[in-house]
Protein backbone atom coordinates (compact mmCIF):
# COMPACT_ATOMS: atom_id res chain seq x y z
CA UNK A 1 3.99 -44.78 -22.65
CA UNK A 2 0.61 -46.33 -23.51
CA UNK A 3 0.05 -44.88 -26.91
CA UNK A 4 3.53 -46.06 -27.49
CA UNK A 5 2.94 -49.50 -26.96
CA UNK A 6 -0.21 -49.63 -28.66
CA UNK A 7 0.78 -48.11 -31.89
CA UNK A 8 3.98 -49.79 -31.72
CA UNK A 9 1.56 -53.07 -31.54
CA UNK A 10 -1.11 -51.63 -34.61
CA UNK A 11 2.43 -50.93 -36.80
CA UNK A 12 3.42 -53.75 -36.02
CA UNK A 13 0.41 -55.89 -36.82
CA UNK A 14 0.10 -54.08 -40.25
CA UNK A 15 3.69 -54.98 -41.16
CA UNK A 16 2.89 -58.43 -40.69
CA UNK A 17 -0.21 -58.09 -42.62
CA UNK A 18 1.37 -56.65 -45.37
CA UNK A 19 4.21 -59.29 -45.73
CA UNK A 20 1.75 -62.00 -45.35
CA UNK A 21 -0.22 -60.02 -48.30
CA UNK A 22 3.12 -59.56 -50.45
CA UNK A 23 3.68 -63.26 -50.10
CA UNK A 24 0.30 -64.42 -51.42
CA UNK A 25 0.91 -61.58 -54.42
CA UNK A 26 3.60 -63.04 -54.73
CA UNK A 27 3.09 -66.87 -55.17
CA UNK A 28 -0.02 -66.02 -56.94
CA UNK A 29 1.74 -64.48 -59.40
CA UNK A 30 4.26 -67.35 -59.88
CA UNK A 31 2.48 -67.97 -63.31
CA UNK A 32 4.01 -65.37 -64.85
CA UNK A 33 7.03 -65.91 -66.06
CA UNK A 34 9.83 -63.63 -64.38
CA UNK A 35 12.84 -63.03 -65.76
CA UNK A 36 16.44 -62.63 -64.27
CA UNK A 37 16.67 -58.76 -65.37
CA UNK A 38 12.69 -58.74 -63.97
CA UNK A 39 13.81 -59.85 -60.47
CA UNK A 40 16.94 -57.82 -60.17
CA UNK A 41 14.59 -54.33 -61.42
CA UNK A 42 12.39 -55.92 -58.37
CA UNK A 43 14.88 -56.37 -55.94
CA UNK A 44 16.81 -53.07 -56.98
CA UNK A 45 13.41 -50.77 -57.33
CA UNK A 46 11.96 -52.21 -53.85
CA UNK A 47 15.43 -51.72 -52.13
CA UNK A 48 15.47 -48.05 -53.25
CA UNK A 49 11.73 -47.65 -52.62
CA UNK A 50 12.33 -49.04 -49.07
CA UNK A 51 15.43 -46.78 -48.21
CA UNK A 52 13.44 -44.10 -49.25
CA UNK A 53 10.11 -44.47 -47.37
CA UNK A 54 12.48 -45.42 -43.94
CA UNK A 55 14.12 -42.24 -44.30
CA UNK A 56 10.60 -40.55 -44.76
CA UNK A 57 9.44 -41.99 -41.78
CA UNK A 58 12.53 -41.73 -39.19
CA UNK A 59 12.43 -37.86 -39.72
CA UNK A 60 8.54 -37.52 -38.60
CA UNK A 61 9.75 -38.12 -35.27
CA UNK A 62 12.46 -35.32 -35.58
CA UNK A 63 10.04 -32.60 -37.42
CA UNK A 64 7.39 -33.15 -34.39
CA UNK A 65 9.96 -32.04 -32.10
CA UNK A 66 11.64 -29.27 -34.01
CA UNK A 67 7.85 -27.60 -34.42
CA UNK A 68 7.55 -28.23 -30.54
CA UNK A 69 10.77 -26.16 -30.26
CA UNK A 70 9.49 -23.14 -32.51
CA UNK A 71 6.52 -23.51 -30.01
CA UNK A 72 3.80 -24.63 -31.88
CA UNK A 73 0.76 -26.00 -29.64
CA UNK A 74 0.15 -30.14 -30.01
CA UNK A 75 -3.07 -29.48 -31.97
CA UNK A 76 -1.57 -27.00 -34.32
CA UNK A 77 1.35 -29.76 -35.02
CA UNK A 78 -1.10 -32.20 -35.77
CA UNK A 79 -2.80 -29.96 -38.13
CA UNK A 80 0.21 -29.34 -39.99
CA UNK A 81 1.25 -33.41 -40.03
CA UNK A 82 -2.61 -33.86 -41.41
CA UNK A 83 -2.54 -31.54 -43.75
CA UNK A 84 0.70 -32.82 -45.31
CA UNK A 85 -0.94 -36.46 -45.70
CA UNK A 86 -3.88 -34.72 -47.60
CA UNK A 87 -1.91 -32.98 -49.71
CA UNK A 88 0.13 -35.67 -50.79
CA UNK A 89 -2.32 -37.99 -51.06
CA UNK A 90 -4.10 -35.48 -53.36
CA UNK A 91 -1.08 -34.60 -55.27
CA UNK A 92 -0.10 -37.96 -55.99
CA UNK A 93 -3.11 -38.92 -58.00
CA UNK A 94 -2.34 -36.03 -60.32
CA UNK A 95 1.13 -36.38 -60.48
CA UNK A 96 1.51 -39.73 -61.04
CA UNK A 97 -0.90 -39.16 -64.26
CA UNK A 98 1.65 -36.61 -64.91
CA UNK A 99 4.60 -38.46 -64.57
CA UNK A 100 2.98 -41.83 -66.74
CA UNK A 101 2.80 -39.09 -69.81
């Protein structure tokens, strides 16, 4: 499918990107000193944070399908995918102030 391959190739370009980025962060930031209990809450926290967001994204796939089932129309699918972006990018602002308290 075309729209496979091509966001396939934009996800796949922005994960690049984004390790090149965390690389640079990284070495830039080689000034600081880092201790061993710093790299292991690194290593631990991004490990976690990483299982996490994979299983976030594997089950968009699955929730498309299962609202396809109930017989929602394409458009009204994408509605509900958008509108649970906005909301938690909206949310998150305020709850992350929340949870800093």
């Amino acid at each position: 499918d075309e729209h496979f391959s091509f966001f396939s190739g934009i996800g796949i370009a922005l994960g690049l990107l984004a390790s090149i980025l965390a690389v640079v962060v990284e070495l830039s930031s080689s000034q600081i000193e880092q201790t061993p209990a710093l790299r292991a809450f690194k290593f631990w926290y991004l490990t976690g944070w990483g299982i996490c967001a994979a299983a976030d994204w594997l089950q968009g796939p699955y929730n498309y399908v299962l609202c396809e089932d109930y017989g929602y129309e394409r458009k009204v699918i994408a509605q509900i995918f958008l509108a649970g972006f906005v909301v938690s990018g909206v949310a998150s602002a305020f709850v992350g102030h929340l949870a800093d308290r």
